[in-house]
C-alpha atoms as a PDB file:
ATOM      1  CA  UNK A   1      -0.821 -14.889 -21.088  1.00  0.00           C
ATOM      2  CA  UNK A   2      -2.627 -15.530 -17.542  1.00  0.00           C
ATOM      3  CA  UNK A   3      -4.783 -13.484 -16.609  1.00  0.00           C
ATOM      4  CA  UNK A   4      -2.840 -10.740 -15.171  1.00  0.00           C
ATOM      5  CA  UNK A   5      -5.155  -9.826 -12.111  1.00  0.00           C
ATOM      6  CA  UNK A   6      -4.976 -13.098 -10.773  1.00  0.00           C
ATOM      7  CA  UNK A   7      -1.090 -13.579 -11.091  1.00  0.00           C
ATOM      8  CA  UNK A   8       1.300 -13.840  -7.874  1.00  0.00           C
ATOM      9  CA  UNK A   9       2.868 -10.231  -6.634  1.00  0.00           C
ATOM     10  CA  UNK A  10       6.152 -11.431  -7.879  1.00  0.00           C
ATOM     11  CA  UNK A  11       5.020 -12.385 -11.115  1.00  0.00           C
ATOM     12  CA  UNK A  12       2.837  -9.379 -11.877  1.00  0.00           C
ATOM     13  CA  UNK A  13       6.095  -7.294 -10.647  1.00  0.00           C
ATOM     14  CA  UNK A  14       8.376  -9.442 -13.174  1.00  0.00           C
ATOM     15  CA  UNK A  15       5.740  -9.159 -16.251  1.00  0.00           C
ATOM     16  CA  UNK A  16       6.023  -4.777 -15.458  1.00  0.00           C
ATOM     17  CA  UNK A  17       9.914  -4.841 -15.563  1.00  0.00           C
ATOM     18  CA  UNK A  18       9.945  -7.292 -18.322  1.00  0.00           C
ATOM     19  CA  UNK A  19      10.968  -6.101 -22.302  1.00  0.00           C
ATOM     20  CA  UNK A  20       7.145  -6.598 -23.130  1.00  0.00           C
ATOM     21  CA  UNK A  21       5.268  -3.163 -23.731  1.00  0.00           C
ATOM     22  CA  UNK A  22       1.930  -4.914 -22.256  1.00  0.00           C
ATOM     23  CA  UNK A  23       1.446  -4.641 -19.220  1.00  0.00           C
ATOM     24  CA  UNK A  24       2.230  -1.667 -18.589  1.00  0.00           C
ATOM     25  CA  UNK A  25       1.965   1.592 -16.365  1.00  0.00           C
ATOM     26  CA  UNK A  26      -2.317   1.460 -17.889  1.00  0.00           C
ATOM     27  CA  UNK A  27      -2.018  -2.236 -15.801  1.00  0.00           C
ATOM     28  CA  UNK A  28      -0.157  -0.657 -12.903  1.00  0.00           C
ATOM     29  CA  UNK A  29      -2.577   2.283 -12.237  1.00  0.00           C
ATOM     30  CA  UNK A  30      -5.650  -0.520 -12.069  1.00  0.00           C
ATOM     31  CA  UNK A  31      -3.451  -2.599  -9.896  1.00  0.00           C
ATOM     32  CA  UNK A  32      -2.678   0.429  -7.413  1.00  0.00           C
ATOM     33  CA  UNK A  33      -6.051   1.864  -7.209  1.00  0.00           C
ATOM     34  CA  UNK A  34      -7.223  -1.560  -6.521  1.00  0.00           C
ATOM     35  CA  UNK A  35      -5.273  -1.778  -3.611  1.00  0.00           C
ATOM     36  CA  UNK A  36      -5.873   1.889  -2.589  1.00  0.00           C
ATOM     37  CA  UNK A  37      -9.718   0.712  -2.360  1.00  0.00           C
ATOM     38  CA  UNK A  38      -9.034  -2.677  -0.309  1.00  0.00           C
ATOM     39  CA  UNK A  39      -7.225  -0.267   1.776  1.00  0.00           C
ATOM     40  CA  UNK A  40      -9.924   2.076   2.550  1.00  0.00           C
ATOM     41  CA  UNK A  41     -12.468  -0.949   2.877  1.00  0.00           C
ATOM     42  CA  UNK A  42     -10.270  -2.446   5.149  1.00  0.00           C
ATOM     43  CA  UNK A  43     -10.672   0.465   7.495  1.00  0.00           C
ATOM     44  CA  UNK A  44     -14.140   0.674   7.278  1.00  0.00           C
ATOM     45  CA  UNK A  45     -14.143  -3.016   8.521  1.00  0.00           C
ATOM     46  CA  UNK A  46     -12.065  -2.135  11.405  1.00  0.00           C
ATOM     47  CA  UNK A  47     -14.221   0.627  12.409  1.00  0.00           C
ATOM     48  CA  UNK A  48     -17.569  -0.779  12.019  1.00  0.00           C
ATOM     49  CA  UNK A  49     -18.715  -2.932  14.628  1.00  0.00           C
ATOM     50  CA  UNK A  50     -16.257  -1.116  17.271  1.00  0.00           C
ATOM     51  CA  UNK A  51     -18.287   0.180  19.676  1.00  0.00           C
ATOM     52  CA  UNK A  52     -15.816   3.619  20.276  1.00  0.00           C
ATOM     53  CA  UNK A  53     -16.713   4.345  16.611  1.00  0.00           C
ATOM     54  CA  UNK A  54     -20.667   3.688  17.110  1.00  0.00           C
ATOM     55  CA  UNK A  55     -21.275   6.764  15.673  1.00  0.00           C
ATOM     56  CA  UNK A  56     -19.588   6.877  12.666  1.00  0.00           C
ATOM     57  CA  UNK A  57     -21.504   3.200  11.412  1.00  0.00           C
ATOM     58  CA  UNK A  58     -24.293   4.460   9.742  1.00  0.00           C
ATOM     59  CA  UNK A  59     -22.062   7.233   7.723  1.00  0.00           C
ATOM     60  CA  UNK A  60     -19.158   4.887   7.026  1.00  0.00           C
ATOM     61  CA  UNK A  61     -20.893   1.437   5.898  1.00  0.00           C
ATOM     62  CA  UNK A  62     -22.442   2.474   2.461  1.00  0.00           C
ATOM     63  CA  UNK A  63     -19.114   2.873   1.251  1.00  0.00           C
ATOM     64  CA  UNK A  64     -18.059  -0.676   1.746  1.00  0.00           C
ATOM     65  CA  UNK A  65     -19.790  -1.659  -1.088  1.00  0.00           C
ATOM     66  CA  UNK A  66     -18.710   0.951  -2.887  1.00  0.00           C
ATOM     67  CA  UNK A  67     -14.982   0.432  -2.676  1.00  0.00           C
ATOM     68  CA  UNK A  68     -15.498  -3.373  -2.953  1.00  0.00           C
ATOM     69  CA  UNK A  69     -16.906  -2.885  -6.320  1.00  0.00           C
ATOM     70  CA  UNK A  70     -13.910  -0.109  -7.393  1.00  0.00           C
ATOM     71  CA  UNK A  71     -11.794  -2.598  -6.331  1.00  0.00           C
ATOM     72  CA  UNK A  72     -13.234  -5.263  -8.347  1.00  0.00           C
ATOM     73  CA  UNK A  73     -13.534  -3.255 -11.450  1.00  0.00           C
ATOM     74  CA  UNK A  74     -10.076  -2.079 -11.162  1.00  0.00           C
ATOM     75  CA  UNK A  75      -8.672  -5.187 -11.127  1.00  0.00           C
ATOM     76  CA  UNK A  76     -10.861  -6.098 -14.322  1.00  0.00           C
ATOM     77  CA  UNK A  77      -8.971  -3.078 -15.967  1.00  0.00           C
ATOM     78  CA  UNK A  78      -5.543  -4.304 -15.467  1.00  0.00           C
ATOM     79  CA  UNK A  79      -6.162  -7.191 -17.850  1.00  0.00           C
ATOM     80  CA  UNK A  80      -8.347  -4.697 -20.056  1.00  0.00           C
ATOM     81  CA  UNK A  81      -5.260  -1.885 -20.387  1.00  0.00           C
ATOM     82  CA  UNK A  82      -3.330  -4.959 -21.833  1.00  0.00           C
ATOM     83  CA  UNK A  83      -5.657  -6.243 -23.819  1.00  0.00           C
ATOM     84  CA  UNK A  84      -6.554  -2.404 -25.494  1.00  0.00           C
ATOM     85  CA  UNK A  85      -2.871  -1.807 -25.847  1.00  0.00           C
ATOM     86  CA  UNK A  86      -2.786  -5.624 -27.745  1.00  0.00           C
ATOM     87  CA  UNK A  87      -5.668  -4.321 -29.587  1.00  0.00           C
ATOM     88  CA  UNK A  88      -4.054  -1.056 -30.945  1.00  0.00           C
ATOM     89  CA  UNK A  89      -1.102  -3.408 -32.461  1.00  0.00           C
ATOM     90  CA  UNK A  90      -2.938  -5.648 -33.743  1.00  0.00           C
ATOM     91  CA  UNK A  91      -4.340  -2.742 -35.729  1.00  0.00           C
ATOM     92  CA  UNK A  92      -1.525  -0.729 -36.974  1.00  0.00           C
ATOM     93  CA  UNK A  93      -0.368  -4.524 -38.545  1.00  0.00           C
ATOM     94  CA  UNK A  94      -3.341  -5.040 -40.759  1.00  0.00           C
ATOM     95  CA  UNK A  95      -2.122  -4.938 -44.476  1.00  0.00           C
ATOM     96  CA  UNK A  96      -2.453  -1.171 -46.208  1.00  0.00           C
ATOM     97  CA  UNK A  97      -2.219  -2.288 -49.899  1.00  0.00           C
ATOM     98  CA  UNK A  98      -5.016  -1.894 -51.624  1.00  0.00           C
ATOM     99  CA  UNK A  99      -7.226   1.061 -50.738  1.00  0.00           C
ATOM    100  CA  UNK A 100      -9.756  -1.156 -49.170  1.00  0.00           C
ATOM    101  CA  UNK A 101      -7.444  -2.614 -47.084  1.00  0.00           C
ATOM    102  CA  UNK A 102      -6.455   0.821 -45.808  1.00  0.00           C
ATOM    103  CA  UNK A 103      -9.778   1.640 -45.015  1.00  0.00           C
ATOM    104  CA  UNK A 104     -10.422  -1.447 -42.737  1.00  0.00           C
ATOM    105  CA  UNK A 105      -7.256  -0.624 -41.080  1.00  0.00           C
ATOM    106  CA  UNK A 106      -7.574   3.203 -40.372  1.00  0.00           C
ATOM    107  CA  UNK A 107     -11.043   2.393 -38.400  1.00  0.00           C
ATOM    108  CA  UNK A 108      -9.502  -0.392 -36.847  1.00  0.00           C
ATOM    109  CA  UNK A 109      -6.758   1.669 -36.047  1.00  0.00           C
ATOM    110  CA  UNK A 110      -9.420   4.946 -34.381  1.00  0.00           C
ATOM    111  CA  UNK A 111     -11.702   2.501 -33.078  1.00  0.00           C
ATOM    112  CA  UNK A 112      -8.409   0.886 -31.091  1.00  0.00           C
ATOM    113  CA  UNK A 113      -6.902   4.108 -29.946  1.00  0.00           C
ATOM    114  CA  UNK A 114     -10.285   5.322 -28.644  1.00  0.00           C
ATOM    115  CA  UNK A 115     -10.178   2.018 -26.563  1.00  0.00           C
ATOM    116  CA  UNK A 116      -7.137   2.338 -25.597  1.00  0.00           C
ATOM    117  CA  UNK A 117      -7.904   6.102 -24.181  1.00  0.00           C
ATOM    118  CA  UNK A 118     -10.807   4.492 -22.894  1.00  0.00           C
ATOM    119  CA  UNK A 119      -9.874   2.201 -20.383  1.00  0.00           C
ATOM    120  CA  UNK A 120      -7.208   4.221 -18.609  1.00  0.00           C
ATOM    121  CA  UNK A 121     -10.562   6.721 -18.615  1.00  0.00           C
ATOM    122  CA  UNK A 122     -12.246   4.228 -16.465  1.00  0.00           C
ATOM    123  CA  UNK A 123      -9.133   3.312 -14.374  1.00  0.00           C
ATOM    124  CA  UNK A 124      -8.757   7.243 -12.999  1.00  0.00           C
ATOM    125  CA  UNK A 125     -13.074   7.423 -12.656  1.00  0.00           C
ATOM    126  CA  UNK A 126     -12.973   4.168 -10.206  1.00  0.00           C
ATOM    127  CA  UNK A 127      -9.682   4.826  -8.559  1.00  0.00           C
ATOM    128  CA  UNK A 128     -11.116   8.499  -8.047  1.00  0.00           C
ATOM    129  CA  UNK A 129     -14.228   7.115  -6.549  1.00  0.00           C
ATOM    130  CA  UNK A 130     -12.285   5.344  -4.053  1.00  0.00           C
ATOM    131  CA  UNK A 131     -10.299   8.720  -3.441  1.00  0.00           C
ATOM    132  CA  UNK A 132     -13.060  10.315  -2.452  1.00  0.00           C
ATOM    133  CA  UNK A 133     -14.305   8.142   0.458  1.00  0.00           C
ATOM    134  CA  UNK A 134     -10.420   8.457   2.026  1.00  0.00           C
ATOM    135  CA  UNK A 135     -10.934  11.733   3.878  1.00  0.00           C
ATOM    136  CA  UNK A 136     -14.114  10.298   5.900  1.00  0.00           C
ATOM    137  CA  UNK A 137     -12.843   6.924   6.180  1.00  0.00           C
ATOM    138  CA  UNK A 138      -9.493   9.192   7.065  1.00  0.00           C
ATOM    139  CA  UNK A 139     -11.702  11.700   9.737  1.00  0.00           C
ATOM    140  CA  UNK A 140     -13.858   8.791  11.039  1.00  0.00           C
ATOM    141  CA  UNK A 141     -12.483   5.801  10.807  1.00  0.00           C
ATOM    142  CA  UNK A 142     -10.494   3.487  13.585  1.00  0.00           C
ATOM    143  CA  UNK A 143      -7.375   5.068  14.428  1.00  0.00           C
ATOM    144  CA  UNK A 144      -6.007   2.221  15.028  1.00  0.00           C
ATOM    145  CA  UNK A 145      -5.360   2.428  11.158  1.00  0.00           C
ATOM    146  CA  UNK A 146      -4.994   5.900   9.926  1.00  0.00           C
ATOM    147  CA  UNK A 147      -1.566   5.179   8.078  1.00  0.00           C
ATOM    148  CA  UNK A 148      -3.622   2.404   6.108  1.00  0.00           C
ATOM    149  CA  UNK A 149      -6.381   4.607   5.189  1.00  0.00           C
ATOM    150  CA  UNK A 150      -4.025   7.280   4.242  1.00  0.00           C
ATOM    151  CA  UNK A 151      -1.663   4.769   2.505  1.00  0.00           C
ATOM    152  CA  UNK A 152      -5.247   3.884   0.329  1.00  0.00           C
ATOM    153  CA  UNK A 153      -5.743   7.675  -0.170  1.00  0.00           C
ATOM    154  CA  UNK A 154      -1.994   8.277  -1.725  1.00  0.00           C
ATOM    155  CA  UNK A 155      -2.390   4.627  -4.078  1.00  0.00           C
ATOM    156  CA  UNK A 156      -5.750   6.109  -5.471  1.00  0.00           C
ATOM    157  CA  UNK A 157      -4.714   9.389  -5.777  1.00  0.00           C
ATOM    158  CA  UNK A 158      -1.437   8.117  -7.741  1.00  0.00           C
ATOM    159  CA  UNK A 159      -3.493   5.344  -9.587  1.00  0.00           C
ATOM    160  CA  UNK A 160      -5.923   8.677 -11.175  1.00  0.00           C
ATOM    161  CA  UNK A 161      -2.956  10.110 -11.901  1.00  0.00           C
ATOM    162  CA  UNK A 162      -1.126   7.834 -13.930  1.00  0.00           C
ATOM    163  CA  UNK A 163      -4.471   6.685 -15.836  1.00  0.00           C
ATOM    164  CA  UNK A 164      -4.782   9.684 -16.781  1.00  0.00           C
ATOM    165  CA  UNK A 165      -1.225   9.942 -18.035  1.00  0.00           C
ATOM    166  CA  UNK A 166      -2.193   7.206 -20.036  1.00  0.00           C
ATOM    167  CA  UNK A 167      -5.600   8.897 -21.386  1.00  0.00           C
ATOM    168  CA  UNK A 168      -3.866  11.819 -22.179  1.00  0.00           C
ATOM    169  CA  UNK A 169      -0.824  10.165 -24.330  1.00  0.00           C
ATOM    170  CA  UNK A 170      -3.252   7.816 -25.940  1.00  0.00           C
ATOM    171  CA  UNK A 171      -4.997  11.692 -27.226  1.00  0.00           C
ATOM    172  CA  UNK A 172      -3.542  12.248 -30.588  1.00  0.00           C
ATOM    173  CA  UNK A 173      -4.459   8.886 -31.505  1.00  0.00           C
ATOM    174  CA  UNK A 174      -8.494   9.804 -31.692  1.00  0.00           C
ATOM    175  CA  UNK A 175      -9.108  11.355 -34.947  1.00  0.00           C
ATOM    176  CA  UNK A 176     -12.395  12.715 -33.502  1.00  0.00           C
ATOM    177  CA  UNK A 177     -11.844  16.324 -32.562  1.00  0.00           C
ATOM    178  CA  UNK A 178     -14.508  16.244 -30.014  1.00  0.00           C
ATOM    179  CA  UNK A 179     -14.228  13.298 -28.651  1.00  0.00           C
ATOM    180  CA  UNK A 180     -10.396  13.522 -27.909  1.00  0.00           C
ATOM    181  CA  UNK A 181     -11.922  17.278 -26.033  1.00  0.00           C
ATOM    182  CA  UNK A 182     -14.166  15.634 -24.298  1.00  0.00           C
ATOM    183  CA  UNK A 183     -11.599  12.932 -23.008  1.00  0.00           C
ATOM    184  CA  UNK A 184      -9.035  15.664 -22.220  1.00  0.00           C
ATOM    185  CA  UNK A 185     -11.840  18.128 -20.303  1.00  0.00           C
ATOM    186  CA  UNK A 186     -12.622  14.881 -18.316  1.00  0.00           C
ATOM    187  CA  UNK A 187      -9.174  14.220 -17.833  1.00  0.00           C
ATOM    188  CA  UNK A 188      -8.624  18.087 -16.302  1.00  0.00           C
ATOM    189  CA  UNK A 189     -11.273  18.446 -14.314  1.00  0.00           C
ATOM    190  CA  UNK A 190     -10.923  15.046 -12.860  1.00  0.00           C
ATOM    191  CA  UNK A 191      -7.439  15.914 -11.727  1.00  0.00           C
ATOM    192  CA  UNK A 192      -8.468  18.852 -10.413  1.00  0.00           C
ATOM    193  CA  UNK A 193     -10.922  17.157  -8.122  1.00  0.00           C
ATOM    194  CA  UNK A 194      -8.520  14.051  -7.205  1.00  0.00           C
ATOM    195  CA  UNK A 195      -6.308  16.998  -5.965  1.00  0.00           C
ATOM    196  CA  UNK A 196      -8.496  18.657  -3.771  1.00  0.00           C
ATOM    197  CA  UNK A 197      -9.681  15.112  -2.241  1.00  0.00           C
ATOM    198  CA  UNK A 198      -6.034  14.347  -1.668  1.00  0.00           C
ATOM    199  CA  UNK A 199      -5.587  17.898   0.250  1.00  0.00           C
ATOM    200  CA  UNK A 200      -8.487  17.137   2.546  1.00  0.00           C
ATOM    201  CA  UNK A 201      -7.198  13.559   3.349  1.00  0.00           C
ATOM    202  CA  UNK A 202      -3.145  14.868   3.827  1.00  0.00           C
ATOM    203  CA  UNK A 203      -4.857  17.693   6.400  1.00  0.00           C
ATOM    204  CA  UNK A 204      -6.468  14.799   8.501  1.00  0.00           C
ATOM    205  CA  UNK A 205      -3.518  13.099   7.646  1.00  0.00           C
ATOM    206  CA  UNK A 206      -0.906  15.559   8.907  1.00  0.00           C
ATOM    207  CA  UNK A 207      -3.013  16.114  12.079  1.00  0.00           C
ATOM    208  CA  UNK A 208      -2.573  12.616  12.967  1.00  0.00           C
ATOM    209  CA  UNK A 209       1.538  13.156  12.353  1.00  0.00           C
ATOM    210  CA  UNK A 210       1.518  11.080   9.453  1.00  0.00           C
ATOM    211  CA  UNK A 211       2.152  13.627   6.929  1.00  0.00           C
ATOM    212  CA  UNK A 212       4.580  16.522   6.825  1.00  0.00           C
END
C-alpha cells in the first residue's frame, strides 16, 4: 500500500469507505487533527506580519512551530494506526499448536494490542496540543480568518476524540492491569481538558457569530 499520508484526498477518502479494516477511523483522527493544526498555523501566518495585529506577534509566533510539528507527526500516525492495526493481525494468525508456539503468539499478540492502544494515544496528545493553541490563535489572531481558526479548533477537538475512541476500544486487549489504567486515566483526563479548550474557543467563537 502507498503510503497513506501522501495519497490524493480522493484516494485517501476511497481507501476509508473501502471493505478494508485498515485504514481506518485510528487513520482518520491523524488525518483530521493534521488539518486542524495547518488550520491554526495558517492563522498565525495571516496574523503575523500584519501590522493591526502588532501586538499579538510576540505571543502568537512560538506556536507556529509548534503546530507545524503536530501537524507533521500526525500525519506520521495515519500510516502508523494502519500499520499497528496490520500488526495486531498479523499476530492473532501466528500458529497456536504446540505450547511454544502459543507462547510466541500471546506476547506477540499483548505486545500488538499495546501498540495498537498506543498510537491512537499519541494521535489525541498531538491533536490536543494543537487544541490548545485555538482559543489564542481564536482571541488574537486576524479576523480576517476566525471561521478557519475555529474550523482547526472543532477538527482537533474531534480528531482527540475519536483517538481516543480508538485507545479506549483497543483497552481489553492489554493484559497489563496497570498499564490498560494508566491508558484509560490518560484517556479521561485528556478529554476532560480537550473539552474545556473547546468551550473557551466556541465562547470566542460565538462572540464572533460563528457559533450558536
Amino acid at each position: 500500500m502507498s503510503r497513506l499520508a501522501a495519497l490524493p484526498v480522493d484516494d485517501f477518502a476511497a481507501a476509508l469507505a473501502s471493505d478494508a479494516p485498515a485504514p481506518g477511523g485510528g487513520s482518520a483522527a491523524a488525518a483530521g487533527g493534521a488539518c486542524g493544526a495547518g488550520l491554526l498555523a495558517m492563522v498565525i501566518r495571516l496574523t503575523l506580519g500584519k501590522e493591526k495585529y502588532e501586538a499579538a506577534w510576540g505571543e502568537l509566533a512560538p506556536f507556529v512551530d509548534r503546530l507545524d510539528g503536530a501537524r507533521a507527526r500526525l500525519l506520521e500516525l495515519v500510516d502508523e494506526d494502519a500499520g499497528a492495526f496490520d500488526r495486531v493481525m498479523a499476530a492473532r494468525r501466528l500458529p497456536r499448536e504446540t505450547e511454544a508456539e502459543k507462547a510466541a503468539r500471546k506476547k506477540a499478540v499483548d505486545e500488538a494490542n499495546v501498540l495498537a492502544t498506543t498510537v491512537p494515544m499519541q494521535t489525541a496528545f498531538f491533536a490536543h496540543e494543537a487544541l490548545k493553541a485555538a482559543p489564542l490563535v481564536l482571541e488574537k489572531g486576524n479576523a480576517n480568518a476566525a471561521s478557519d481558526a475555529w474550523a482547526g479548533a472543532l477538527a482537533s477537538w474531534a480528531a482527540v476524540l475519536a483517538a481516543l475512541a480508538n485507545v479506549r476500544i483497543n483497552l481489553p486487549g492489554v493484559s497489563d492491569p496497570e498499564l490498560a489504567r494508566g491508558f484509560r486515566e490518560d484517556a479521561d483526563a485528556m478529554e476532560r481538558t480537550a473539552g474545556e479548550a473547546l468551550e473557551k474557543a466556541r465562547a470566542l467563537a460565538r462572540a464572533r457569530g460563528l457559533a450558536a
